[in-house]
N, C-alpha and C. Protein backbone atom coordinates (compact mmCIF):
# COMPACT_ATOMS: atom_id res chain seq x y z
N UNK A 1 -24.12 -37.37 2.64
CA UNK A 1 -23.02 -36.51 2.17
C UNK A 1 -22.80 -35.37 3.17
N UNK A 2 -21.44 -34.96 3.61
CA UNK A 2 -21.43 -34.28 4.39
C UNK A 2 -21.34 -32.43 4.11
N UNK A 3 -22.04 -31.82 4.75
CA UNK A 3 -21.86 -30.02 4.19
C UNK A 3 -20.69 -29.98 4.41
N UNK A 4 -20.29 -28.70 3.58
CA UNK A 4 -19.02 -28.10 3.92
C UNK A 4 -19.99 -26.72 4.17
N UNK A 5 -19.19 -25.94 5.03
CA UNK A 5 -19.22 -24.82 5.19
C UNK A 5 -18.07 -23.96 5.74
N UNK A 6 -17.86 -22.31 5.18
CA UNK A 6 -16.78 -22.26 5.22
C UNK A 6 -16.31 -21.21 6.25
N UNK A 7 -15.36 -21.20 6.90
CA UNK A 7 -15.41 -20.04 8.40
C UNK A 7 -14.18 -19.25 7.80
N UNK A 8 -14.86 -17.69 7.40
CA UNK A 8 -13.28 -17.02 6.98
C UNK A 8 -12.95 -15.98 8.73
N UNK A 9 -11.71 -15.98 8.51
CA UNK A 9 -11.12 -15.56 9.50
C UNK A 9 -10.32 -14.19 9.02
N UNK A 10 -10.77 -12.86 9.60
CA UNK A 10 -10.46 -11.99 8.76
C UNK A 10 -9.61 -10.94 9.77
N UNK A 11 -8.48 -10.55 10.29
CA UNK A 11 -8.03 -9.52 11.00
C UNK A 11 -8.57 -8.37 10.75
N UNK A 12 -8.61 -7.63 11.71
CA UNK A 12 -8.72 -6.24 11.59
C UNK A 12 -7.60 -5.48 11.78
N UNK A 13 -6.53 -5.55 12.32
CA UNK A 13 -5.14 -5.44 12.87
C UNK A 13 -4.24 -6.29 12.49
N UNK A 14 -3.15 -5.28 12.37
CA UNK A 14 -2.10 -6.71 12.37
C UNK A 14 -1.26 -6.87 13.89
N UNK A 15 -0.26 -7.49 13.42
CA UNK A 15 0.40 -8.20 14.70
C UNK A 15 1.32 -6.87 14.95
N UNK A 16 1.91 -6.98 16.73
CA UNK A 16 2.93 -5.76 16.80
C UNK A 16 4.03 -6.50 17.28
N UNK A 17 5.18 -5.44 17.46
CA UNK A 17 6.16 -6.50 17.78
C UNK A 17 6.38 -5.76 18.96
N UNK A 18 7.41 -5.78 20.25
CA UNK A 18 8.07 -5.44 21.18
C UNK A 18 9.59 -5.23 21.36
N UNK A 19 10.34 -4.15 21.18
CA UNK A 19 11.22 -4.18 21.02
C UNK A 19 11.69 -2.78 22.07
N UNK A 20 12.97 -2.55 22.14
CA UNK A 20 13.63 -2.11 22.63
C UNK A 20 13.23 -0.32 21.63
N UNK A 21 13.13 0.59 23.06
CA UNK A 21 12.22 1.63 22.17
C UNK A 21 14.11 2.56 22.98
N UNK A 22 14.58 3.81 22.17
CA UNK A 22 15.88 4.22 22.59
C UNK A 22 15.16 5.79 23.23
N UNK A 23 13.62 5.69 22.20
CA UNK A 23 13.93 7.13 23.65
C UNK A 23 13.02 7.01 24.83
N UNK A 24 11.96 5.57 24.75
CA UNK A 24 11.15 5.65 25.51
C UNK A 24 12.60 5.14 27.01
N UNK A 25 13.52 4.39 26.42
CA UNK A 25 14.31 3.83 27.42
C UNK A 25 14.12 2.68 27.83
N UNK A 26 12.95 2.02 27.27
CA UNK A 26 12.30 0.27 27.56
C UNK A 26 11.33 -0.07 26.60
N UNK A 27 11.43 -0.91 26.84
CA UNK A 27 10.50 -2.05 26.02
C UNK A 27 9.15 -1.59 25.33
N UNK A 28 9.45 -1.36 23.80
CA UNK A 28 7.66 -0.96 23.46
C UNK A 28 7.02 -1.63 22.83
N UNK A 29 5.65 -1.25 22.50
CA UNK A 29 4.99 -1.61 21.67
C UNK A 29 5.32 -0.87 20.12
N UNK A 30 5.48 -1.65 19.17
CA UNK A 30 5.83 -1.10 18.21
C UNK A 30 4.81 -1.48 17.03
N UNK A 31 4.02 -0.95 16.21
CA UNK A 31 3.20 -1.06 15.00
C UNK A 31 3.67 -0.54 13.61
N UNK A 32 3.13 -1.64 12.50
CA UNK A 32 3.45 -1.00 11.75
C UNK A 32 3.07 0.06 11.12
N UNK A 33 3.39 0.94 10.09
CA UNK A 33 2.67 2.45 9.71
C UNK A 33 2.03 1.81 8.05
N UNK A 34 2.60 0.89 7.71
CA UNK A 34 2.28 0.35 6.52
C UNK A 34 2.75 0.95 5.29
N UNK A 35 4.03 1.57 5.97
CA UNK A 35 4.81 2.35 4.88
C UNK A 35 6.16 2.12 4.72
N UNK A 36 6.70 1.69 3.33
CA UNK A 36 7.43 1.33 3.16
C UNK A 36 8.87 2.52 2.75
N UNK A 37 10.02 1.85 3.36
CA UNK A 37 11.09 2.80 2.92
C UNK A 37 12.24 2.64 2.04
N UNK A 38 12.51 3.12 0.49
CA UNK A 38 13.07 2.83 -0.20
C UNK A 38 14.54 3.42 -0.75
N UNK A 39 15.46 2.88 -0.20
CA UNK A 39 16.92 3.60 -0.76
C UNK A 39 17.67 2.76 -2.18
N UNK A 40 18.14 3.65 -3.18
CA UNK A 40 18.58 3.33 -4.35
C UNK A 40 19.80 3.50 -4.31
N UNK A 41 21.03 2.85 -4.53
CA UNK A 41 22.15 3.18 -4.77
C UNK A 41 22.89 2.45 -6.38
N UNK A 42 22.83 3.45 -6.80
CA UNK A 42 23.32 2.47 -8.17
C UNK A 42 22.37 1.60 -8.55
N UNK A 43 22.43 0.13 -8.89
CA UNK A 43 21.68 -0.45 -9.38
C UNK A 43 21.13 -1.65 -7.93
N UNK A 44 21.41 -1.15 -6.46
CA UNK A 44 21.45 -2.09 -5.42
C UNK A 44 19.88 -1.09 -4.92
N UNK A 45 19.36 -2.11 -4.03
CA UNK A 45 18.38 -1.25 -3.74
C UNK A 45 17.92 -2.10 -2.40
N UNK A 46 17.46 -1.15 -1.36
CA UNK A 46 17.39 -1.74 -0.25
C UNK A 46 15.98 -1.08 0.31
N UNK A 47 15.04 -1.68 1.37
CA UNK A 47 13.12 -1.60 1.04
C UNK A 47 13.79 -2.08 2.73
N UNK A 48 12.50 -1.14 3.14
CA UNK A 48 12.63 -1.46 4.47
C UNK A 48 10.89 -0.92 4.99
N UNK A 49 10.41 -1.72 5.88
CA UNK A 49 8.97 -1.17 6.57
C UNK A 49 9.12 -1.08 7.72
N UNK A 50 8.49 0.05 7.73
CA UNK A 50 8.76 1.31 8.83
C UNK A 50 7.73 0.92 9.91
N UNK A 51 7.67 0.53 11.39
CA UNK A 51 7.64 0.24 12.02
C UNK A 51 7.97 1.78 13.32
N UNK A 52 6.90 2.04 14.21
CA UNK A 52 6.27 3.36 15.27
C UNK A 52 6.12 2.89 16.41
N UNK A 53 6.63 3.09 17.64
CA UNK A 53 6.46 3.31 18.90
C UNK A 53 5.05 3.62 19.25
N UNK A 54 4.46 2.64 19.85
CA UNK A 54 2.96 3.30 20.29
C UNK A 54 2.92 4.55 21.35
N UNK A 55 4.28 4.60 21.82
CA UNK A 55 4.08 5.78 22.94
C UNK A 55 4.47 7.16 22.43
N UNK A 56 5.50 6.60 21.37
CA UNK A 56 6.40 8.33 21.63
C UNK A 56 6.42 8.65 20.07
N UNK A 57 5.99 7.36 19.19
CA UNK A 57 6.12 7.33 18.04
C UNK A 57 7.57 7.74 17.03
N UNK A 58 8.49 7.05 17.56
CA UNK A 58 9.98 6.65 17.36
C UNK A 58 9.79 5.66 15.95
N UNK A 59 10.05 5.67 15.40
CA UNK A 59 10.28 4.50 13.99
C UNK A 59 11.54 3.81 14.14
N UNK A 60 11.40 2.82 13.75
CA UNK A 60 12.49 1.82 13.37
C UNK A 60 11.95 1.07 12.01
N UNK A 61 12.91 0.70 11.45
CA UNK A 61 12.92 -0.02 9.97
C UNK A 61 12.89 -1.23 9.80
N UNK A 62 12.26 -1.99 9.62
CA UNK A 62 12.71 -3.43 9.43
C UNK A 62 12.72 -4.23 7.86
N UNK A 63 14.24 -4.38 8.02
CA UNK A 63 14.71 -4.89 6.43
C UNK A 63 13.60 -5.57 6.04
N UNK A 64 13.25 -5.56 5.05
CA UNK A 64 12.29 -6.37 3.94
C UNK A 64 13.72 -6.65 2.74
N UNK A 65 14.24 -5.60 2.00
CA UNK A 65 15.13 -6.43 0.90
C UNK A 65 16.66 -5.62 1.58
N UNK A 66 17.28 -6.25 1.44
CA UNK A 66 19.06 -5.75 1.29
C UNK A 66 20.28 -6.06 0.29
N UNK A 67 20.58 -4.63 -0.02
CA UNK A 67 21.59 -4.47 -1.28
C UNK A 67 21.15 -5.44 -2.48
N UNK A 68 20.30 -5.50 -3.03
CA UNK A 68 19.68 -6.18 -3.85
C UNK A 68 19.42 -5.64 -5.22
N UNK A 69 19.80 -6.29 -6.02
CA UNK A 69 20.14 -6.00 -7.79
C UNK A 69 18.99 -5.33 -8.10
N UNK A 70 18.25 -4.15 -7.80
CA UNK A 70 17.11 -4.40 -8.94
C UNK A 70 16.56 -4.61 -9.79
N UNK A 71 17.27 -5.24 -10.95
CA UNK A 71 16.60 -5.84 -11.93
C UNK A 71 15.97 -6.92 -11.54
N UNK A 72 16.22 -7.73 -10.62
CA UNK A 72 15.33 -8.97 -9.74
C UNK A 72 14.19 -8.40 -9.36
N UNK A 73 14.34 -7.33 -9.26
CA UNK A 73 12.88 -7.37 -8.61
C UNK A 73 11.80 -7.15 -9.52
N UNK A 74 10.78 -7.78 -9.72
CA UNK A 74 9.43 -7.80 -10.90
C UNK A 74 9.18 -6.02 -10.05
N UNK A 75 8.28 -5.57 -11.23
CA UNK A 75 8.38 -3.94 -11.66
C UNK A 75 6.84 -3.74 -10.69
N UNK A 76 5.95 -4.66 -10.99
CA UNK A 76 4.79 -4.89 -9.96
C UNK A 76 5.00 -4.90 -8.57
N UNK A 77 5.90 -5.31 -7.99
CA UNK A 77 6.55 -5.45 -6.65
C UNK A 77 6.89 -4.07 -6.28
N UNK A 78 7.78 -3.83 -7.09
CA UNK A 78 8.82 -2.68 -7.11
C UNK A 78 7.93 -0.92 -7.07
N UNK A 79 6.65 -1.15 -7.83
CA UNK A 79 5.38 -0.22 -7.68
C UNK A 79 4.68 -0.57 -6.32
N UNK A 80 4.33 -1.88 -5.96
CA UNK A 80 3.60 -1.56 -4.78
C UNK A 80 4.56 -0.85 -3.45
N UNK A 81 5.79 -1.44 -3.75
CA UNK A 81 6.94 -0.79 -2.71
C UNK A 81 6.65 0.96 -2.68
N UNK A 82 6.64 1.06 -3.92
CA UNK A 82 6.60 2.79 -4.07
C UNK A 82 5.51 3.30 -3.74
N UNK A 83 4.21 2.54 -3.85
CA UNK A 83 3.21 2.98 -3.76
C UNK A 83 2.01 2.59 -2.46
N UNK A 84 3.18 2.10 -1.60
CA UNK A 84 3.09 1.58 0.01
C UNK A 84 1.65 0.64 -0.01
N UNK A 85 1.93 -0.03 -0.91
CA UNK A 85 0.62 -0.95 -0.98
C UNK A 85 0.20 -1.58 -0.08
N UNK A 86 -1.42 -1.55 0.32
CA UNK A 86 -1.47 -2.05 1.77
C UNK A 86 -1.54 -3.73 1.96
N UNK A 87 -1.92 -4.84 0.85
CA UNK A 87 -1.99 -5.84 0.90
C UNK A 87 -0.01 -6.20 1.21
N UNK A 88 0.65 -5.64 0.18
CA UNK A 88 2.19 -6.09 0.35
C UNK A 88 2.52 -5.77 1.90
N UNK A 89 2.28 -5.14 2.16
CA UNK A 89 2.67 -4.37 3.74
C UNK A 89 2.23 -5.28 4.79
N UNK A 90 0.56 -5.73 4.77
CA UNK A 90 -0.01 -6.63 5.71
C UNK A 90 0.80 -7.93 5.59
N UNK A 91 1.48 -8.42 4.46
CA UNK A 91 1.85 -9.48 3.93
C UNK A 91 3.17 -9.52 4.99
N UNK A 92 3.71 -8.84 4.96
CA UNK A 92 5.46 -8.71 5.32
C UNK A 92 5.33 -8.53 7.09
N UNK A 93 4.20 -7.33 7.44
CA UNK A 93 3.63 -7.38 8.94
C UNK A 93 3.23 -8.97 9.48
N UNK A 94 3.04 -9.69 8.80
CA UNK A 94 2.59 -10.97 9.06
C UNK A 94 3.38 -12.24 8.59
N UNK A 95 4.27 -11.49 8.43
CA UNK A 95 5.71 -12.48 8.19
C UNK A 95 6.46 -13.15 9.54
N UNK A 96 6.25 -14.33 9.90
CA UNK A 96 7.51 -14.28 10.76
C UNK A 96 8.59 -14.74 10.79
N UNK A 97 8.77 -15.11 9.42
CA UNK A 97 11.00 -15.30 9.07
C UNK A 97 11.15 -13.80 8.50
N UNK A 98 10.37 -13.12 8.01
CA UNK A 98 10.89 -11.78 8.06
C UNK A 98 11.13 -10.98 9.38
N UNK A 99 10.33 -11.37 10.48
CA UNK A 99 10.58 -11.14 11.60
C UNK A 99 11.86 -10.93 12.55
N UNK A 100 11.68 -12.70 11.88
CA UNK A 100 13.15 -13.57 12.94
C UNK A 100 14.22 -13.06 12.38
N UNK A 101 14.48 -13.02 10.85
CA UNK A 101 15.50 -12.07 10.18
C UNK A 101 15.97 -10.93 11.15
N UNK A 102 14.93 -10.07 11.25
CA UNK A 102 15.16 -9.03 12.15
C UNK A 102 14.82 -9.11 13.51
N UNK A 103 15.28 -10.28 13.94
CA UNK A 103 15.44 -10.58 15.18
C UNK A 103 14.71 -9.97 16.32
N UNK A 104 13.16 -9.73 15.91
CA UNK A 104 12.10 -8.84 16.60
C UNK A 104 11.42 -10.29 16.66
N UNK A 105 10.15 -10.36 17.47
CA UNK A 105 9.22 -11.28 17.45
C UNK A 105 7.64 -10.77 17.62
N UNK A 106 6.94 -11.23 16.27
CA UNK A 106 5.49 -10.62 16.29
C UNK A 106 4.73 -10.87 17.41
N UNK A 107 4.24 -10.55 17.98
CA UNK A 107 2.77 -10.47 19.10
C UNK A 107 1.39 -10.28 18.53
N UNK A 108 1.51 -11.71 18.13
CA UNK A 108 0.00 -12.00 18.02
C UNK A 108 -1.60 -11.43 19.02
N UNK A 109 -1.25 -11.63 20.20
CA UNK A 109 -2.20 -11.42 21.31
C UNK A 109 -2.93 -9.79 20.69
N UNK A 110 -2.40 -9.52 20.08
CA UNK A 110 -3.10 -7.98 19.60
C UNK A 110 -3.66 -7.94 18.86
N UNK A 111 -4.36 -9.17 18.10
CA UNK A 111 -4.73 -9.29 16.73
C UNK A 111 -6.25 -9.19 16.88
N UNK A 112 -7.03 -8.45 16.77
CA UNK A 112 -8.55 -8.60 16.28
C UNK A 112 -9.28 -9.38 14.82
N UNK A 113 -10.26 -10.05 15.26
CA UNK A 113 -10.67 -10.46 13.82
C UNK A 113 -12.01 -10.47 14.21
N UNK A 114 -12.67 -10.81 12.93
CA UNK A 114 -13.93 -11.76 12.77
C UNK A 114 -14.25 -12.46 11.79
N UNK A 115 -15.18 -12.87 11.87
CA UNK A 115 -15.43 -14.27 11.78
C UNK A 115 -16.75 -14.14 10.88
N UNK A 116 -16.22 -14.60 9.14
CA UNK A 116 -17.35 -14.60 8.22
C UNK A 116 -17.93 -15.97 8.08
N UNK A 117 -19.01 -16.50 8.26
CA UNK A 117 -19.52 -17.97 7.93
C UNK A 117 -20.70 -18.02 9.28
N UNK A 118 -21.25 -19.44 8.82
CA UNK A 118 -22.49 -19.43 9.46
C UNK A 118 -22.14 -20.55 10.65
N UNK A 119 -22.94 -19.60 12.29
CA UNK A 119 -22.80 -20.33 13.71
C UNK A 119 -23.59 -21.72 13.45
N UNK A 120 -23.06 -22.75 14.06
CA UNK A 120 -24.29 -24.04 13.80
C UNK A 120 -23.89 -24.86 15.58
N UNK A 121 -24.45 -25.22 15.75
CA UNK A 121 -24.64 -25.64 17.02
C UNK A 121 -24.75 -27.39 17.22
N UNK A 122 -23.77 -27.86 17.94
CA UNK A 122 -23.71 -29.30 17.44
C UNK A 122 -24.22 -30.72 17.58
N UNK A 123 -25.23 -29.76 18.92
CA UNK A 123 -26.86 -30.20 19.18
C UNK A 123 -27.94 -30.34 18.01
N UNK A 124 -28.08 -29.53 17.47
CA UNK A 124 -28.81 -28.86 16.03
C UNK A 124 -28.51 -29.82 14.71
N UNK A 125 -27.57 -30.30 14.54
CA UNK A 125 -27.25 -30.96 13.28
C UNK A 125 -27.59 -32.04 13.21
N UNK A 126 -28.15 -32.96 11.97
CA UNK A 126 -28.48 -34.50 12.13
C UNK A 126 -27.35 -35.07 10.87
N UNK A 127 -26.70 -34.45 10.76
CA UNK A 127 -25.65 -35.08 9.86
C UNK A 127 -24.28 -34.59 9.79
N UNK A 128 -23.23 -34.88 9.86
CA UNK A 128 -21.90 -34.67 9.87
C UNK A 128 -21.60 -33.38 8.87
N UNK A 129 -20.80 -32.42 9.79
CA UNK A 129 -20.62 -30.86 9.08
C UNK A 129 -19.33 -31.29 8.93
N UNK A 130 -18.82 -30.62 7.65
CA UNK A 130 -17.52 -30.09 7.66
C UNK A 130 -17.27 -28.77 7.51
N UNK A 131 -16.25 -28.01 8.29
CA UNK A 131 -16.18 -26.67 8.71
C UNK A 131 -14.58 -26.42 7.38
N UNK A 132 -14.72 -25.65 6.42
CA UNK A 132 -13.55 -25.13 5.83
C UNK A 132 -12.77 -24.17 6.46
N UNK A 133 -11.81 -23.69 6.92
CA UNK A 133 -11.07 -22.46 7.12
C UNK A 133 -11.11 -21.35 6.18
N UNK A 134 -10.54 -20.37 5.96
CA UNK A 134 -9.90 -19.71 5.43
C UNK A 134 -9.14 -18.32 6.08
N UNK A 135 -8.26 -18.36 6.00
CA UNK A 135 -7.43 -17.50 6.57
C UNK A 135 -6.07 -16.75 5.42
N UNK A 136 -6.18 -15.66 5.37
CA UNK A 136 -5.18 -15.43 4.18
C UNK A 136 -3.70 -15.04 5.17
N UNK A 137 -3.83 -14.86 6.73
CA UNK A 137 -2.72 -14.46 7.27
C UNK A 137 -2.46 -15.16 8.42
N UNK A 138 -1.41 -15.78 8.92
CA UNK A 138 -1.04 -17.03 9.96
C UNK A 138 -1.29 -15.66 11.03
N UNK A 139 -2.09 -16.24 12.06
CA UNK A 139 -2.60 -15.27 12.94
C UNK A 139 -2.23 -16.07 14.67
N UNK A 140 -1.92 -17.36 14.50
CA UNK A 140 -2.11 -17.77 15.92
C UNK A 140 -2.89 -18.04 16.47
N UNK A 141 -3.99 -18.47 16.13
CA UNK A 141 -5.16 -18.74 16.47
C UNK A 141 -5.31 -20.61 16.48
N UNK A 142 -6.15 -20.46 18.37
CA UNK A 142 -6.09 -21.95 18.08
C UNK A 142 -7.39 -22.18 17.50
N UNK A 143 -7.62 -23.97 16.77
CA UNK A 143 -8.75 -23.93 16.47
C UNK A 143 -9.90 -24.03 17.65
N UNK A 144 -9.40 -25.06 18.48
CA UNK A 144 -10.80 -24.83 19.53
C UNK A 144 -11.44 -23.06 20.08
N UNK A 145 -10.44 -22.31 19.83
CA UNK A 145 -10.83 -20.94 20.30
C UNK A 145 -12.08 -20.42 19.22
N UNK A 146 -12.06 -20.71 17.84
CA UNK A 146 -12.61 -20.06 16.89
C UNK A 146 -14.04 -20.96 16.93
N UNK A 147 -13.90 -22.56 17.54
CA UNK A 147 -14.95 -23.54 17.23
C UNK A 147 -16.11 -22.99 18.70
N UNK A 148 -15.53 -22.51 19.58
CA UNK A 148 -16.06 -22.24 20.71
C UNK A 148 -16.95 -20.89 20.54
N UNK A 149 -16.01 -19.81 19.99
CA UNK A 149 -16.71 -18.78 19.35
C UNK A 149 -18.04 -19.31 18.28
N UNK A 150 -17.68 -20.07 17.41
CA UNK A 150 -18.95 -19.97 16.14
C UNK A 150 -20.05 -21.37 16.29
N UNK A 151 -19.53 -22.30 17.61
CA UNK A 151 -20.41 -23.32 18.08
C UNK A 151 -21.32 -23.06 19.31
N UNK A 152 -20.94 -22.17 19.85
CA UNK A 152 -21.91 -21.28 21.16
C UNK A 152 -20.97 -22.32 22.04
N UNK A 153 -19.83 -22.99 22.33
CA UNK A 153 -20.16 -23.97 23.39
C UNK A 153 -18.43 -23.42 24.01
N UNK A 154 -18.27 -23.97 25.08
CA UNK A 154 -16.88 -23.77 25.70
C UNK A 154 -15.67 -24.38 25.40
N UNK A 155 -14.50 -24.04 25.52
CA UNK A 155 -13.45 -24.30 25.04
C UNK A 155 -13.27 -25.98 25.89
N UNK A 156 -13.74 -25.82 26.55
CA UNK A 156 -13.39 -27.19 27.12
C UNK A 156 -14.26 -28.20 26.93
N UNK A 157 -15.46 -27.71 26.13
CA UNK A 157 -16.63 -28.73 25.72
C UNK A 157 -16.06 -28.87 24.53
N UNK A 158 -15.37 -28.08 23.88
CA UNK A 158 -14.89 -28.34 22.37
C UNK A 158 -13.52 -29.50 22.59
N UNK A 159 -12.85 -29.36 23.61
CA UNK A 159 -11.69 -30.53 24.01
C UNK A 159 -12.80 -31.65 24.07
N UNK A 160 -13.40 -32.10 24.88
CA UNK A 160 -14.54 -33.04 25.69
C UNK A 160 -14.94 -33.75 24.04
N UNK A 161 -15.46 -32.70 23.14
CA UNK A 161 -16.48 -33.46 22.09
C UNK A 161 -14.50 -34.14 20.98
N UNK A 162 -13.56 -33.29 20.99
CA UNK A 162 -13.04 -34.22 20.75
C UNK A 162 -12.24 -35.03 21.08
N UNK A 163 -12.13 -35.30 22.16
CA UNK A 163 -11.85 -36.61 22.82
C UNK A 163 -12.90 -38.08 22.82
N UNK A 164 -14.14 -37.24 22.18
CA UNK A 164 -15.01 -38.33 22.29
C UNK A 164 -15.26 -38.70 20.50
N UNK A 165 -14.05 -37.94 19.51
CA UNK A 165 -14.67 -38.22 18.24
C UNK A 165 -16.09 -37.39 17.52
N UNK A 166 -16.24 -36.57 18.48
CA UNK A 166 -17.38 -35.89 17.44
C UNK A 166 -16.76 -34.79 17.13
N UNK A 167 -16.01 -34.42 17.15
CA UNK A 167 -14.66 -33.22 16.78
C UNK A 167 -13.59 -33.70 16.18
N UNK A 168 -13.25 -33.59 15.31
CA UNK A 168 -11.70 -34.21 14.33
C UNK A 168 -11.71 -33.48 13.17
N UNK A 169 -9.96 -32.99 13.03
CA UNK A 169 -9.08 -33.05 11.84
C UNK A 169 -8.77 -33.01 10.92
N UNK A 170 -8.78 -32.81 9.50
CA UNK A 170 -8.24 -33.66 8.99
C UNK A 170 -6.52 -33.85 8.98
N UNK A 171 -6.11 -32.78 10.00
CA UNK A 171 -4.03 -33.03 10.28
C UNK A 171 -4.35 -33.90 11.29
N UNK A 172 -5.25 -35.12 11.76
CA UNK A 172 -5.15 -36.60 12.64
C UNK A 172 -4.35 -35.76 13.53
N UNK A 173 -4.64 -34.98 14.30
CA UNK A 173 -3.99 -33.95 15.65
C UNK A 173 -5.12 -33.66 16.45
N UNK A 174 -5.07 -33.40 17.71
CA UNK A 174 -6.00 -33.04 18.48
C UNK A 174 -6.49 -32.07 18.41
N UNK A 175 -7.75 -31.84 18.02
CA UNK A 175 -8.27 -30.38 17.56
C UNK A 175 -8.10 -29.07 18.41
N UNK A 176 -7.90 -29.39 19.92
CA UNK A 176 -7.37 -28.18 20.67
C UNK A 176 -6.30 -27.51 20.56
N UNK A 177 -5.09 -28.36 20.00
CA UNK A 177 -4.19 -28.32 19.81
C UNK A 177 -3.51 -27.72 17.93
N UNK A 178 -4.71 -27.56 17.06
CA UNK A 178 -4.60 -27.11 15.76
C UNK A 178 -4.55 -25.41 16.13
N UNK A 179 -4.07 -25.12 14.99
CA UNK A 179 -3.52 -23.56 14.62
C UNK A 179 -4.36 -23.28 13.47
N UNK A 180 -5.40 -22.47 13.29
CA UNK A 180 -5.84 -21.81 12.40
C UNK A 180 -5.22 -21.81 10.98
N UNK A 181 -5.39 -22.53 10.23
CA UNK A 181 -5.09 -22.50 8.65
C UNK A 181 -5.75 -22.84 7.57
N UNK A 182 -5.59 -22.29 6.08
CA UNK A 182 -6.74 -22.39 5.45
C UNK A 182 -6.86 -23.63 4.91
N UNK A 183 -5.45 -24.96 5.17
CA UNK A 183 -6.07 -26.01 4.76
C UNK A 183 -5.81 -27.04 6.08
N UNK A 184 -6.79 -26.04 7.02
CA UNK A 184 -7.68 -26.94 8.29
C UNK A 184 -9.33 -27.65 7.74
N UNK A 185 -9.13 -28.37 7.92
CA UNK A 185 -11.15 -29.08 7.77
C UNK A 185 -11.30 -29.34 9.13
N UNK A 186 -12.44 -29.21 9.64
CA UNK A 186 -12.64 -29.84 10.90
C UNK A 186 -14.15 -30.59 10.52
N UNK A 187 -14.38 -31.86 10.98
CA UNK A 187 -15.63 -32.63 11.06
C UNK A 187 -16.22 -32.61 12.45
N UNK A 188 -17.75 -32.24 12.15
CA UNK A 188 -18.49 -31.95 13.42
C UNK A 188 -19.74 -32.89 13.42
N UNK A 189 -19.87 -33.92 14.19
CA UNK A 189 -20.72 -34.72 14.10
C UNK A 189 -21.75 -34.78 14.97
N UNK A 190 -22.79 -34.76 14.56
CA UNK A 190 -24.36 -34.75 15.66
C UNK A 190 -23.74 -35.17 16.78
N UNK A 191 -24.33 -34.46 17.95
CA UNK A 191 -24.12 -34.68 19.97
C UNK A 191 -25.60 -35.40 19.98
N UNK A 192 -25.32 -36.18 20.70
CA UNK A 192 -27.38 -36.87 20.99
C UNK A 192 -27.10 -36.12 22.30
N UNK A 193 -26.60 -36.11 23.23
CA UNK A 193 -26.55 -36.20 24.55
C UNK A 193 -26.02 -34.39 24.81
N UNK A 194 -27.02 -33.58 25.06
CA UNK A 194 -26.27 -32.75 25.55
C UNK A 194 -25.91 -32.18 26.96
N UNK A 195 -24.26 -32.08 27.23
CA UNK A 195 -24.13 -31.74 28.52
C UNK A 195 -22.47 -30.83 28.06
N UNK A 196 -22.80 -29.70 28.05
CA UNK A 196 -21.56 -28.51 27.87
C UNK A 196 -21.06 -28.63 29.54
């Protein structure tokens, strides 16, 4: 029977975007503040997250709701909005059709994490592992990057073992080529032969 064991993948950061900064005069780095901005008009209501210039600290807004009925909106929602909740905020920072909406594009490459679950080495094993994901935020992450990190071995020994079948799937895709998600499995099967 094969283990499961499970690799959570946890940011410390979120993603930034790059955009056009008006007083830096070029291109910035922009983060979010994790604070949300709320205008009421009548019964329309429009939520926007506020988004800072890493240099000069300039804000820009990026729509989350527009002209929108509030009675649609559940009252739980409508409190964390008010109450700049940080899970809703990370949620929307890690959006990217909320992104593309606003025609910005997230930058992953800035993302820190780590890595909860146990290293196993694929020398070490005498029976077929299965590795669970979990990830609560699409981060960009390939899988061979994370298998290289928590297997001690190189990104290109992690291509090598699966090309040879002791590395696989369960999306039947080339495991170098997978994206970090929480319903990734990867199967890791005893190496007799070791040569990284």
């Amino acid at each position: 029977m094969q283990k499961l064991k499970l690799w959570e993948i946890i940011p410390s950061n979120q993603p930034t975007i790059i955009k056009n900064c008006p007083k830096c005069g070029s291109n910035s780095i922009f983060e979010s503040t994790g604070n949300f901005r709320i205008n009421a008009n009548q019964n329309k209501l429009d939520v926007w997250l506020i988004y800072q210039c890493q240099k000069c600290k300039t804000t820009w807004n990026m729509t989350i709701l527009s002209r929108v009925n509030s009675s649609t909106i559940p009252q739980d929602i409508y409190h964390k909005f008010l109450c700049n909740d940080f899970d809703l905020a990370a949620n929307y920072a890690f959006d990217a059709n909320i992104h593309s909406q606003n025609k910005v594009v997230l930058n992953y490459e800035t993302i820190a994490y780590k890595i909860l679950g146990e290293t196993i080495h694929p020398y070490t094993i005498t029976e077929p592992v299965q590795i669970q994901f979990k990830c609560d935020y699409p981060m960009d992450i390939r899988a061979d990057k994370i298998l290289s990190e928590m297997l001690g071995i190189s990104r290109e020994f992690v291509k090598k073992l699966s090309k040879s079948g002791n590395i696989s799937s369960n999306k039947m895709k080339a495991v170098w080529k997978e994206k970090v998600k929480s319903d990734l499995i990867i199967t890791i099967l005893p190496v007799k032969v070791c040569n990284p």
